[in-house]
C-alpha atoms as a PDB file:
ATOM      1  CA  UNK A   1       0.000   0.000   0.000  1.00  0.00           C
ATOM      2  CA  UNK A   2       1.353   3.391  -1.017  1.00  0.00           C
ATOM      3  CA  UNK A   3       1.992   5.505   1.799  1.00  0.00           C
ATOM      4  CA  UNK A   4      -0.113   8.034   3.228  1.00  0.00           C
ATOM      5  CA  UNK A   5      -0.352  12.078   1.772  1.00  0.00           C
ATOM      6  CA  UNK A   6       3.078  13.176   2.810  1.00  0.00           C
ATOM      7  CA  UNK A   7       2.698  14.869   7.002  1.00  0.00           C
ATOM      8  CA  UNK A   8       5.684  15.579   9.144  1.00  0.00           C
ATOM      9  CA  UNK A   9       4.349  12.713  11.848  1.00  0.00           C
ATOM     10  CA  UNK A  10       4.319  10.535   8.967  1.00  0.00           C
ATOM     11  CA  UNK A  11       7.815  10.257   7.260  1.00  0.00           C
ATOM     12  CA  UNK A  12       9.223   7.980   6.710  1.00  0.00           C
ATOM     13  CA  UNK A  13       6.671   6.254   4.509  1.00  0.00           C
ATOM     14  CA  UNK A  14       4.563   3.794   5.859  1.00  0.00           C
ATOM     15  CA  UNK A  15       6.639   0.007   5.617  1.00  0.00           C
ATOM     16  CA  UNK A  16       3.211  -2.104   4.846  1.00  0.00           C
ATOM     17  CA  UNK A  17       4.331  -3.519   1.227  1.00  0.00           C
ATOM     18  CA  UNK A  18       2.983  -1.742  -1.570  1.00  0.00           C
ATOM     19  CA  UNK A  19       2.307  -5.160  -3.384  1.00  0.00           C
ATOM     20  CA  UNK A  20       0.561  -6.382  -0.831  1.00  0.00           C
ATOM     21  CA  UNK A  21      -2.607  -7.923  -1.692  1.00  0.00           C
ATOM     22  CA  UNK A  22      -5.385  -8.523   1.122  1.00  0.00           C
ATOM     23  CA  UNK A  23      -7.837 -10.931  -0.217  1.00  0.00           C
ATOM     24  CA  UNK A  24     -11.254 -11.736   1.496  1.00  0.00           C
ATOM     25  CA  UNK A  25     -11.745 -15.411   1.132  1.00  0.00           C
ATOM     26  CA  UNK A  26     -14.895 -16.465   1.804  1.00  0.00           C
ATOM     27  CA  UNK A  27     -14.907 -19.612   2.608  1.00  0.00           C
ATOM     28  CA  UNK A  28     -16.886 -22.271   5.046  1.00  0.00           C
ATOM     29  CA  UNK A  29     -15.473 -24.359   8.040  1.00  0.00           C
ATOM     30  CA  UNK A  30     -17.232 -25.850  10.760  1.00  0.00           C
ATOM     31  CA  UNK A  31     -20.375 -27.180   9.187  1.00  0.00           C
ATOM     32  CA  UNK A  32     -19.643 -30.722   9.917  1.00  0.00           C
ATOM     33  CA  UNK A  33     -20.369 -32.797  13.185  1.00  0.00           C
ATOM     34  CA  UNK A  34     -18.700 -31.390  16.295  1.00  0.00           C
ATOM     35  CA  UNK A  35     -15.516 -32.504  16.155  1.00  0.00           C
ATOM     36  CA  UNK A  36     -13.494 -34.776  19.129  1.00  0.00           C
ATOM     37  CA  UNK A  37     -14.388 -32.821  22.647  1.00  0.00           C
ATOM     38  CA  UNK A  38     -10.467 -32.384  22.932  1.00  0.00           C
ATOM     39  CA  UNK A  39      -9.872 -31.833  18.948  1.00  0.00           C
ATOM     40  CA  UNK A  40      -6.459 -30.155  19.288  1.00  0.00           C
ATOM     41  CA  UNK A  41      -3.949 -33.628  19.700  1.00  0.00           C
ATOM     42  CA  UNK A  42      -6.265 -34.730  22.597  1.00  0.00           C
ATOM     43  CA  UNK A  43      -4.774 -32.021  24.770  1.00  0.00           C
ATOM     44  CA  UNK A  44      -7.481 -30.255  26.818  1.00  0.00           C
ATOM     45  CA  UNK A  45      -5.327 -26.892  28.084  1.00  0.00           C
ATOM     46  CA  UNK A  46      -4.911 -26.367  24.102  1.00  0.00           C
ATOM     47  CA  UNK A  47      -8.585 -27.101  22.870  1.00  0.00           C
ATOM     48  CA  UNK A  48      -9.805 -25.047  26.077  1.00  0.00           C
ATOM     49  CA  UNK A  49      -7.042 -22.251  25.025  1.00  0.00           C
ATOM     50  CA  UNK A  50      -8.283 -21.687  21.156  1.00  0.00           C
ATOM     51  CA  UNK A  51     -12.004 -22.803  22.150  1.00  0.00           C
ATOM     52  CA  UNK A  52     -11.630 -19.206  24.604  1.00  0.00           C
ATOM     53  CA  UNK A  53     -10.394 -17.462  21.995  1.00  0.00           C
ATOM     54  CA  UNK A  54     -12.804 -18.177  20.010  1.00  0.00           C
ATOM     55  CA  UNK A  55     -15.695 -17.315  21.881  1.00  0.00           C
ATOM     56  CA  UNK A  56     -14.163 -13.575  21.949  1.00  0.00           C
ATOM     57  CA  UNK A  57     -13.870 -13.328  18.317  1.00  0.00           C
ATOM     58  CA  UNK A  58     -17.067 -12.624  17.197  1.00  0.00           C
ATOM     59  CA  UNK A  59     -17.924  -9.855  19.721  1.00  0.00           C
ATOM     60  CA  UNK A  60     -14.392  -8.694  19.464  1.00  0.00           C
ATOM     61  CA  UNK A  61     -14.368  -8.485  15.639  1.00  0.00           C
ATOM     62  CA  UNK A  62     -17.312  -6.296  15.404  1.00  0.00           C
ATOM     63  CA  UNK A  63     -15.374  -3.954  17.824  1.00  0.00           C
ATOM     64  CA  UNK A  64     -12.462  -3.359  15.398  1.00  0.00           C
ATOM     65  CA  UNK A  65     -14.416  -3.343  12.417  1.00  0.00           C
ATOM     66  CA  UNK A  66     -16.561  -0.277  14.425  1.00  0.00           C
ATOM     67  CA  UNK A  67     -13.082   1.141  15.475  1.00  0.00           C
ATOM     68  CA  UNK A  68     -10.922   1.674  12.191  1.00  0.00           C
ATOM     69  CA  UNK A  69     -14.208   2.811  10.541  1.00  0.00           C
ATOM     70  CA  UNK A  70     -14.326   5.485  12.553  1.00  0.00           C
ATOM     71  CA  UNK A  71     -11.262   6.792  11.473  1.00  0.00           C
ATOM     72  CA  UNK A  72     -11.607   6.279   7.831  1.00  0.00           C
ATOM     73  CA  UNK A  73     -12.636   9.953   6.430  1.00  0.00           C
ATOM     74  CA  UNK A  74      -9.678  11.636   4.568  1.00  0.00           C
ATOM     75  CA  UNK A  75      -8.040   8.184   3.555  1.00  0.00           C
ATOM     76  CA  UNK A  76      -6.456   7.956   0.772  1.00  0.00           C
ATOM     77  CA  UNK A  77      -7.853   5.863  -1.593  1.00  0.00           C
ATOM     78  CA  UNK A  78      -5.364   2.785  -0.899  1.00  0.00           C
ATOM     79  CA  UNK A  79      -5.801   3.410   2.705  1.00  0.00           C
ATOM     80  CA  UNK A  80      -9.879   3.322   1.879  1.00  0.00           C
ATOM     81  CA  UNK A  81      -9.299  -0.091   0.047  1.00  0.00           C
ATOM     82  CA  UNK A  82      -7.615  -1.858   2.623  1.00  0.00           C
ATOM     83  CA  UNK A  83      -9.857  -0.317   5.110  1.00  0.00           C
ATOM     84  CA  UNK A  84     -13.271  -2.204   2.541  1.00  0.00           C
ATOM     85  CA  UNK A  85     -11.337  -5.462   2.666  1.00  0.00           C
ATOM     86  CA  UNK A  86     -10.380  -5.825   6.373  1.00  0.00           C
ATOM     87  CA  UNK A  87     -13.837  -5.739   7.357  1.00  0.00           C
ATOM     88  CA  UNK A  88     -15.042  -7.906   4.705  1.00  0.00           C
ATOM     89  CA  UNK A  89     -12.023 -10.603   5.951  1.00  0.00           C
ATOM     90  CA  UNK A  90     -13.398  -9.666   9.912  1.00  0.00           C
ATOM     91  CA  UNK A  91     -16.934 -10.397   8.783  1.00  0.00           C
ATOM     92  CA  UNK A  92     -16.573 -13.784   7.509  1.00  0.00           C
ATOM     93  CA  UNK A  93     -14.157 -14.497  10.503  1.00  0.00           C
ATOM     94  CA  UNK A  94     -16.876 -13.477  13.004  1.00  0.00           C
ATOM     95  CA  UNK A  95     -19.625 -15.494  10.847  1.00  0.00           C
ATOM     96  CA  UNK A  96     -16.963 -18.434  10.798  1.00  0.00           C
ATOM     97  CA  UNK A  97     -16.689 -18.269  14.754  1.00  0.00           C
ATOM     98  CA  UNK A  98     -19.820 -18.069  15.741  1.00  0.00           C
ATOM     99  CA  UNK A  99     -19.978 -21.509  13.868  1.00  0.00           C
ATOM    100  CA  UNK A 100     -17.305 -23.200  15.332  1.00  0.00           C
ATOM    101  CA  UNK A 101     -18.428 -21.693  18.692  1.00  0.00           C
ATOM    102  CA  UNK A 102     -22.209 -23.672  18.000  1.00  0.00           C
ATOM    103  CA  UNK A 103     -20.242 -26.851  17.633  1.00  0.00           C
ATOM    104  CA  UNK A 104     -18.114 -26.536  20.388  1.00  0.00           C
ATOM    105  CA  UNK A 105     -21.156 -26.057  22.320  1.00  0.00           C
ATOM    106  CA  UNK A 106     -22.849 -29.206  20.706  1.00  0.00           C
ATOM    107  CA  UNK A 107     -19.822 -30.758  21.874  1.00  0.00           C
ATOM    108  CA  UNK A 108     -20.867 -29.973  25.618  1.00  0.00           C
ATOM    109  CA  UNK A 109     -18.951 -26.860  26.229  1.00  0.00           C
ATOM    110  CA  UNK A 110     -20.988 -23.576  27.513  1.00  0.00           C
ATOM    111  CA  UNK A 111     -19.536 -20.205  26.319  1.00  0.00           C
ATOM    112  CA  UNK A 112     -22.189 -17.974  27.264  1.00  0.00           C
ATOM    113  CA  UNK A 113     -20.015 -16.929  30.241  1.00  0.00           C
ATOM    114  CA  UNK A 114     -17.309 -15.828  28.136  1.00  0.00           C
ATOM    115  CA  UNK A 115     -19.667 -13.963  25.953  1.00  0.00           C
ATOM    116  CA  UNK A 116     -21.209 -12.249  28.474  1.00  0.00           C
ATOM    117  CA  UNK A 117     -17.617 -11.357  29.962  1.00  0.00           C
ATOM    118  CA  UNK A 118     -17.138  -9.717  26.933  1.00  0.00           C
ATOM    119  CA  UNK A 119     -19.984  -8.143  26.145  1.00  0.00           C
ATOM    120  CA  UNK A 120     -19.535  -6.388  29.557  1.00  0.00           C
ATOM    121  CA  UNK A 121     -16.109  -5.136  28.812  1.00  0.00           C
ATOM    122  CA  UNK A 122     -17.199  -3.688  25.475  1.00  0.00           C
ATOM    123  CA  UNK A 123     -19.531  -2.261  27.048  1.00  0.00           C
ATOM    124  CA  UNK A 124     -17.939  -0.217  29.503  1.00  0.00           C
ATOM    125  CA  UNK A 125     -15.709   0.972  26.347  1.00  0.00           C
ATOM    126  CA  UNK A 126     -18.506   2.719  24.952  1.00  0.00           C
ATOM    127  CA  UNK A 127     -18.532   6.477  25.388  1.00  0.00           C
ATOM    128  CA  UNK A 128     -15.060   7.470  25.427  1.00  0.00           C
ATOM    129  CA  UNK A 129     -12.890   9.184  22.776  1.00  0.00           C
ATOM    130  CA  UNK A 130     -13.195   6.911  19.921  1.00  0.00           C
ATOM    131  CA  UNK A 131      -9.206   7.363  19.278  1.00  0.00           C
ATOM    132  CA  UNK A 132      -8.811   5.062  22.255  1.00  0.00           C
ATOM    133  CA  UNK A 133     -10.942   2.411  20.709  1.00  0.00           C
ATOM    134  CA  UNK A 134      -8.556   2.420  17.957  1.00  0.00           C
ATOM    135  CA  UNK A 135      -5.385   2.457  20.389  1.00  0.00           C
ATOM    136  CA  UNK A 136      -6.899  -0.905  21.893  1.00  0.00           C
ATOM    137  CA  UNK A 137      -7.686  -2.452  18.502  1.00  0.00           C
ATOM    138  CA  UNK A 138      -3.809  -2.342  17.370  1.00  0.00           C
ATOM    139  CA  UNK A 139      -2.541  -3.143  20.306  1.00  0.00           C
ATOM    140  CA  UNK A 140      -5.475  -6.795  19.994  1.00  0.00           C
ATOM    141  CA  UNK A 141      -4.626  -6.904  16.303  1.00  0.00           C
ATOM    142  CA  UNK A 142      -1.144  -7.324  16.957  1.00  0.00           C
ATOM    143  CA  UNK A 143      -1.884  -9.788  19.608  1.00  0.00           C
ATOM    144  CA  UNK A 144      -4.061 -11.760  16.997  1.00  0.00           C
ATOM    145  CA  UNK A 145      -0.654 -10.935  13.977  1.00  0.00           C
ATOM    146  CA  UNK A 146       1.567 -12.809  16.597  1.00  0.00           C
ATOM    147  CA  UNK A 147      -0.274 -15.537  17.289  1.00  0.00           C
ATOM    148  CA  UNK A 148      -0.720 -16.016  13.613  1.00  0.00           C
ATOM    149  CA  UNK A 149       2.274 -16.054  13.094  1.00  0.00           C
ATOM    150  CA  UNK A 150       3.411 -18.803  15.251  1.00  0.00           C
ATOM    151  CA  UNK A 151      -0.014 -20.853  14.465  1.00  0.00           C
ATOM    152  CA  UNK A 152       1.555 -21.105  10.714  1.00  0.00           C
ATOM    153  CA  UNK A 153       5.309 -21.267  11.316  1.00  0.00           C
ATOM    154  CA  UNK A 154       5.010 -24.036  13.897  1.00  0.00           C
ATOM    155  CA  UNK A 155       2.621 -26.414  12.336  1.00  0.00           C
ATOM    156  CA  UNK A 156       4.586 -29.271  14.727  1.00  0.00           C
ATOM    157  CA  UNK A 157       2.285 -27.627  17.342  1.00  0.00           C
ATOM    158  CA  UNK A 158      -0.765 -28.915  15.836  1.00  0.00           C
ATOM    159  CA  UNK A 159       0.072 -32.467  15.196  1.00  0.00           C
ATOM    160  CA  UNK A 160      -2.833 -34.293  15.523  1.00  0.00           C
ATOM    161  CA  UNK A 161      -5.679 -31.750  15.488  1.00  0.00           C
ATOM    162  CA  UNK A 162      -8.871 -32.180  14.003  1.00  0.00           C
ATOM    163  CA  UNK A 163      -8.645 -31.414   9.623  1.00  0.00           C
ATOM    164  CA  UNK A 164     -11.819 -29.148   9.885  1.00  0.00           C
ATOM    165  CA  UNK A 165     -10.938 -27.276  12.580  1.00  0.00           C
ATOM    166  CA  UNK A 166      -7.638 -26.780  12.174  1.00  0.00           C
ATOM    167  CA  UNK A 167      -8.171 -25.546   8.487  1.00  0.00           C
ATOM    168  CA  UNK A 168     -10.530 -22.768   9.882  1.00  0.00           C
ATOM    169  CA  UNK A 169      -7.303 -21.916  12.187  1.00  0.00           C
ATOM    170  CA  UNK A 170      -5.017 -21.403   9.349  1.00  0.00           C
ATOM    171  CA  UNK A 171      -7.301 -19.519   7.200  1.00  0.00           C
ATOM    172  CA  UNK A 172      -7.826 -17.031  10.099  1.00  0.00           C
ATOM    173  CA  UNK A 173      -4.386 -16.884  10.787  1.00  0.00           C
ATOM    174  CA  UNK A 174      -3.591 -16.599   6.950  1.00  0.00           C
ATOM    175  CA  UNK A 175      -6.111 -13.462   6.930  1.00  0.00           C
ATOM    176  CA  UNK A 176      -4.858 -11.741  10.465  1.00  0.00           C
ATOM    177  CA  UNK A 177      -1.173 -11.664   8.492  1.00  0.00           C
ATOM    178  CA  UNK A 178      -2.179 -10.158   5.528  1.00  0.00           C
ATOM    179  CA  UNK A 179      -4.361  -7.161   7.326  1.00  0.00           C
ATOM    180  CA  UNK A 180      -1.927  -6.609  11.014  1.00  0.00           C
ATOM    181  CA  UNK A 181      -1.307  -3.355   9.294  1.00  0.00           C
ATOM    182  CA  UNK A 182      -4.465  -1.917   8.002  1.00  0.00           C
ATOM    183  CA  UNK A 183      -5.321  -1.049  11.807  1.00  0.00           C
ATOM    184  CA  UNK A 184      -1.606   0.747  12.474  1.00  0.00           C
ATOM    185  CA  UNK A 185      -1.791   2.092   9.051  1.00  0.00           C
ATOM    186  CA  UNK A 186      -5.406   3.746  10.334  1.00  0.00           C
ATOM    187  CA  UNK A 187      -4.069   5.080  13.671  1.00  0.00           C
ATOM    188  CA  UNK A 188      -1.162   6.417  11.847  1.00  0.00           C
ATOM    189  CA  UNK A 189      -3.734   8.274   9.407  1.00  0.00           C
ATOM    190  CA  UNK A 190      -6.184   9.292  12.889  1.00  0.00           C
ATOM    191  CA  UNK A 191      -2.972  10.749  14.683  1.00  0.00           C
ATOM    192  CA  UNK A 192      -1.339  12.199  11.621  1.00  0.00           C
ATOM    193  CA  UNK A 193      -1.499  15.816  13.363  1.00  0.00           C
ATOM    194  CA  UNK A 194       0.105  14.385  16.881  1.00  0.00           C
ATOM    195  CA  UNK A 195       3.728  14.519  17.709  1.00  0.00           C
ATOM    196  CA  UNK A 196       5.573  11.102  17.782  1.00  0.00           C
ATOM    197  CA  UNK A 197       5.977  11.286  21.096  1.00  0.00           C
ATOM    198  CA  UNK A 198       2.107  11.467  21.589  1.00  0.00           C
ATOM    199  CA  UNK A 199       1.423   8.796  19.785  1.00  0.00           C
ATOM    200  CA  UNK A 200       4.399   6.272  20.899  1.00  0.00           C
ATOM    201  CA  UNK A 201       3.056   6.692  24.387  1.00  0.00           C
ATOM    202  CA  UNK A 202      -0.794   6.231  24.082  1.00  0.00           C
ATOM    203  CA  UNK A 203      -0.201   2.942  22.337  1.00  0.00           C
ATOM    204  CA  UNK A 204       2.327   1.875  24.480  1.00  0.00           C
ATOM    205  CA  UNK A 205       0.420   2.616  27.521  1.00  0.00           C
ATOM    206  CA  UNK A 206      -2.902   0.860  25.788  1.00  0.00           C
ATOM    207  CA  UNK A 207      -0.728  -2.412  25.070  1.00  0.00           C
ATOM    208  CA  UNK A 208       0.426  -2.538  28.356  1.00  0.00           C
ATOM    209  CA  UNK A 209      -3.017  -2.582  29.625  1.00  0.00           C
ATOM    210  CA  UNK A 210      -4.717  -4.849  27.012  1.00  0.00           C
ATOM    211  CA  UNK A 211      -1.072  -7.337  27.775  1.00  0.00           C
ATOM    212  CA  UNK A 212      -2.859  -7.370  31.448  1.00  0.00           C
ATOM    213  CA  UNK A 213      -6.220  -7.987  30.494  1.00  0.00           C
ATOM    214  CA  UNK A 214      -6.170 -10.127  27.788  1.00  0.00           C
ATOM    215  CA  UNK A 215      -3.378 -12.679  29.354  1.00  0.00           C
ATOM    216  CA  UNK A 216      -5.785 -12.523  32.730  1.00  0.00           C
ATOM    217  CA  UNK A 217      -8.875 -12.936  30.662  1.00  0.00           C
ATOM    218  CA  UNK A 218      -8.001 -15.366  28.681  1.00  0.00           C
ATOM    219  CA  UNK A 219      -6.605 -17.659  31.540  1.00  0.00           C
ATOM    220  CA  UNK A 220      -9.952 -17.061  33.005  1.00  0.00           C
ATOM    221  CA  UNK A 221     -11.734 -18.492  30.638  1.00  0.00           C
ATOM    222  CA  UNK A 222      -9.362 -21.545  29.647  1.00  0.00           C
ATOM    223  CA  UNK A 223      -9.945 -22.341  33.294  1.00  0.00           C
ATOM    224  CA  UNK A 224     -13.686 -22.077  33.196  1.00  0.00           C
ATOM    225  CA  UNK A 225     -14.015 -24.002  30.169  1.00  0.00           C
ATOM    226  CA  UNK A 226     -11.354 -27.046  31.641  1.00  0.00           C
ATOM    227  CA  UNK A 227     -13.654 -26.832  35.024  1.00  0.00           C
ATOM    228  CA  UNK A 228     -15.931 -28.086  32.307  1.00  0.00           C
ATOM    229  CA  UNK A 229     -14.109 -30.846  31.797  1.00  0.00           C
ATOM    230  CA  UNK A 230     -13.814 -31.370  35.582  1.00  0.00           C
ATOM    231  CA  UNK A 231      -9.864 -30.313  35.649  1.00  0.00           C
ATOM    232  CA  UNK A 232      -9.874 -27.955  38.365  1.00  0.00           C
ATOM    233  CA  UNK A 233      -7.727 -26.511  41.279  1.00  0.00           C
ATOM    234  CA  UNK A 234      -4.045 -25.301  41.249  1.00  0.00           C
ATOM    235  CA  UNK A 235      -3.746 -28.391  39.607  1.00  0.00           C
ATOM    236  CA  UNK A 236      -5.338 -27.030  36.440  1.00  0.00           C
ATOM    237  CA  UNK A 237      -4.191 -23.192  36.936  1.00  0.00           C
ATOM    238  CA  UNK A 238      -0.400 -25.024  36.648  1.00  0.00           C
ATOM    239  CA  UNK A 239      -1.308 -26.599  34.038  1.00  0.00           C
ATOM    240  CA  UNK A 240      -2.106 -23.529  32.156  1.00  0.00           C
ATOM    241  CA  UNK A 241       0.566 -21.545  33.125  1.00  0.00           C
ATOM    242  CA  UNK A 242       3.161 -24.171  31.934  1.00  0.00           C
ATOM    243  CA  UNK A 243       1.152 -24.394  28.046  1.00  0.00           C
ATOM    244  CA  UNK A 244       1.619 -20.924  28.023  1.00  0.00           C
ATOM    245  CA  UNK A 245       4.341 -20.018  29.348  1.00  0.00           C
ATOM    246  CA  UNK A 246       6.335 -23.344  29.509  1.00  0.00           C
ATOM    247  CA  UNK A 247       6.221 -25.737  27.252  1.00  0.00           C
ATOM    248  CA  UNK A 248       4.953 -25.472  24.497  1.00  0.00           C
ATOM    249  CA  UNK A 249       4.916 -21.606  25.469  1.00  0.00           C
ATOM    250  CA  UNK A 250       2.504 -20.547  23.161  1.00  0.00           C
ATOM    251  CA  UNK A 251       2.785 -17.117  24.870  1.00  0.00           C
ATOM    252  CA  UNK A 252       6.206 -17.242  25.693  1.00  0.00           C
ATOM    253  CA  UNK A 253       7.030 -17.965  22.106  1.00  0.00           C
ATOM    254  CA  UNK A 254       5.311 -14.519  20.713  1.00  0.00           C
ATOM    255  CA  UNK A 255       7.407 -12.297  23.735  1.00  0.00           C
ATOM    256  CA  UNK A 256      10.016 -11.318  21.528  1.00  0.00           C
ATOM    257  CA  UNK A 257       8.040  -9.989  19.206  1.00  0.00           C
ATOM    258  CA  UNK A 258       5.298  -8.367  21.545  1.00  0.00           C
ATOM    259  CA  UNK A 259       8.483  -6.793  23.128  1.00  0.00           C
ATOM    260  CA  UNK A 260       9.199  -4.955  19.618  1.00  0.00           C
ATOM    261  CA  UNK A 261       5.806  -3.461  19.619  1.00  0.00           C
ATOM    262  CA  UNK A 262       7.259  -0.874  22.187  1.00  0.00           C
ATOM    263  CA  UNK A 263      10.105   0.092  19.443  1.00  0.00           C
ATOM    264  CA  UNK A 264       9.356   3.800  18.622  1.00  0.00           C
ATOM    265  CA  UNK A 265       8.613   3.515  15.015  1.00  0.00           C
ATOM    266  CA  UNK A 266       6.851   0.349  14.990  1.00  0.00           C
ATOM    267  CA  UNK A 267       5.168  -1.447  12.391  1.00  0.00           C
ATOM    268  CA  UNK A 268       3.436  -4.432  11.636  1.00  0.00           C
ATOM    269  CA  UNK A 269       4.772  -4.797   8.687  1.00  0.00           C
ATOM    270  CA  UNK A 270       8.602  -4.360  10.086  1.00  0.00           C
ATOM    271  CA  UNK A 271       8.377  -8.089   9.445  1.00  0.00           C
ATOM    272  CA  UNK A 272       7.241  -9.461   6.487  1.00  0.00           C
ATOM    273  CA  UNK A 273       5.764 -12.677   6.675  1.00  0.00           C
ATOM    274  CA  UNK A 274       4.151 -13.287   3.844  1.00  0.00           C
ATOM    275  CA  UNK A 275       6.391 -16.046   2.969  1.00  0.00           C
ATOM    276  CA  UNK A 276       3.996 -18.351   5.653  1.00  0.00           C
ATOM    277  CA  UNK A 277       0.519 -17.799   3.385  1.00  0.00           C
ATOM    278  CA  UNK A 278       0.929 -19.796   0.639  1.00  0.00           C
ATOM    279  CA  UNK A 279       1.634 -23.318   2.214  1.00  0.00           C
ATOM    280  CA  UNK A 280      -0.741 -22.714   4.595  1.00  0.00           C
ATOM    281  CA  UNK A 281      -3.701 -21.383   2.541  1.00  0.00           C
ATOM    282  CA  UNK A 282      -3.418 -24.121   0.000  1.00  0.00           C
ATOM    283  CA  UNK A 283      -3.864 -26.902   3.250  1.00  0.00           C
ATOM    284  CA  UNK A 284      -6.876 -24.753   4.172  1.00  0.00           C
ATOM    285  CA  UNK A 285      -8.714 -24.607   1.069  1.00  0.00           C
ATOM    286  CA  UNK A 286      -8.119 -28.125   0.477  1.00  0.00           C
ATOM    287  CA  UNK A 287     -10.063 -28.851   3.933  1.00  0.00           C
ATOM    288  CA  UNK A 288     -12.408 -25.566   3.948  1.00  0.00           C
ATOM    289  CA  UNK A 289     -13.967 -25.236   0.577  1.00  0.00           C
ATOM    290  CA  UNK A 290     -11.852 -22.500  -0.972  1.00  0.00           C
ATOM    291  CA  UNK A 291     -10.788 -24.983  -4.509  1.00  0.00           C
END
């Protein structure tokens, strides 16, 4: 994408790739019979761990899509486009969810708790300065880019989870790459008249409190969902802890590059990892209908 009308607060030019091609696949998953209770390898902390997730997405989808079109006036026009097809990739995600989410609750699990934990926390976001809605929804969307990002880079990591499922996975994960910059690329566009200074510290202060809610959330609900499954006590919370930040560390793995988010002149696209679509959207239209 071409970089923005030339501002002071926005040289140098914006690093998302200018060949970059964000495609809105849309594509079904999850329309088959619910699949193995534990349908990641058999492991319940992982199935409970992208079954939470999961549950948020739909809820927290709409969010985003509601905060970078609030900034969109004045784009310019490549801006604009990438703006049109970032929702239309975050609709078909949410619709894709909310799927998935009906199986997993066919499969015996109950999210309304998580929903409603969400819905609360949107909620309370409502009424203030819409520039802070946008602040939170880079700081989630690189959250969502990292974990991406491992998800297709360490397929070893998902040995042994269910085809169907894991397709719908990949294709979100293929997606989340190709847009982690149209949010940035829209704050950088809402804040053009700030001082870099301004700017580097609102989103840095706004990761470090999504960092602490999401990570507490989302423990939260793994837990809630694996007392479900009648794994409870410090037993379970250990248990948790050591997926994440153990072995196989799924958070401990994305540190590194959640550290580089507090870099002043971050960007997503500061690391191009394109190179990870191709193998993995082939697998997933295979499996999901896309061919």
């Amino acid at each position: 994408m071409p970089s923005a009308p030339s501002s002071p607060s926005l040289a140098p030019p914006l690093p998302t790739p200018a060949d970059l091609t964000i495609r809105v696949r849309d594509w079904r998953f999850a329309r088959k019979a619910p699949p193995q209770r534990w349908w990641l390898g058999g492991d319940p902390v992982a199935t409970a761990w992208h079954n939470a997730l999961s549950a948020t997405f739909p809820r927290g989808e709409a969010f985003f899509i509601e905060a970078v079109r609030a900034h969109r006036e004045g784009a310019p026009a490549p801006l604009a486009a990438a703006i049109r097809a970032f929702v239309g990739q975050e609709v078909n995600h949410s619709r894709e969810h909310l799927a998935f989410n009906r199986l997993a609750a066919e499969a015996g699990y109950d999210l309304s708790g998580i929903d409603q934990r969400v819905t609360a926390l949107l909620g309370r976001m409502r009424g203030r300065p819409v520039i802070l809605n946008l602040a939170t929804t880079i700081a989630l969307e690189h959250f969502t880019a990292m974990l991406a990002h491992d998800l297709l880079a360490r397929p070893s990591a998902y040995a042994g989870a269910d085809a169907d499922t894991l397709a719908l996975w990949r294709w979100h994960a293929i997606e989340e790459i190709e847009h982690k910059g149209v949010a940035f690329d829209t704050w950088l566009h809402a804040t053009r008249s700030w001082s870099r200074w301004r700017r580097w510290r609102l989103r840095c202060v706004m990761m470090l409190l999504i960092t602490r809610m999401f990570v507490r959330n989302r423990i939260a609900d793994t837990l809630d969902l694996l007392r479900q499954d009648g794994i409870t006590g410090a037993g379970a919370q250990l248990r948790v802890l050591w997926w994440l930040f153990g072995s196989p560390g799924a958070l401990r793995r994305v540190f590194p590059a959640w550290l580089g988010y507090f870099r002043p002149g971050f960007h997503p696209w500061h690391r191009d990892d394109r190179a990870l679509i191709a193998p993995a959207e082939a697998e997933a239209a295979r499996v999901g209908g896309g061919l």
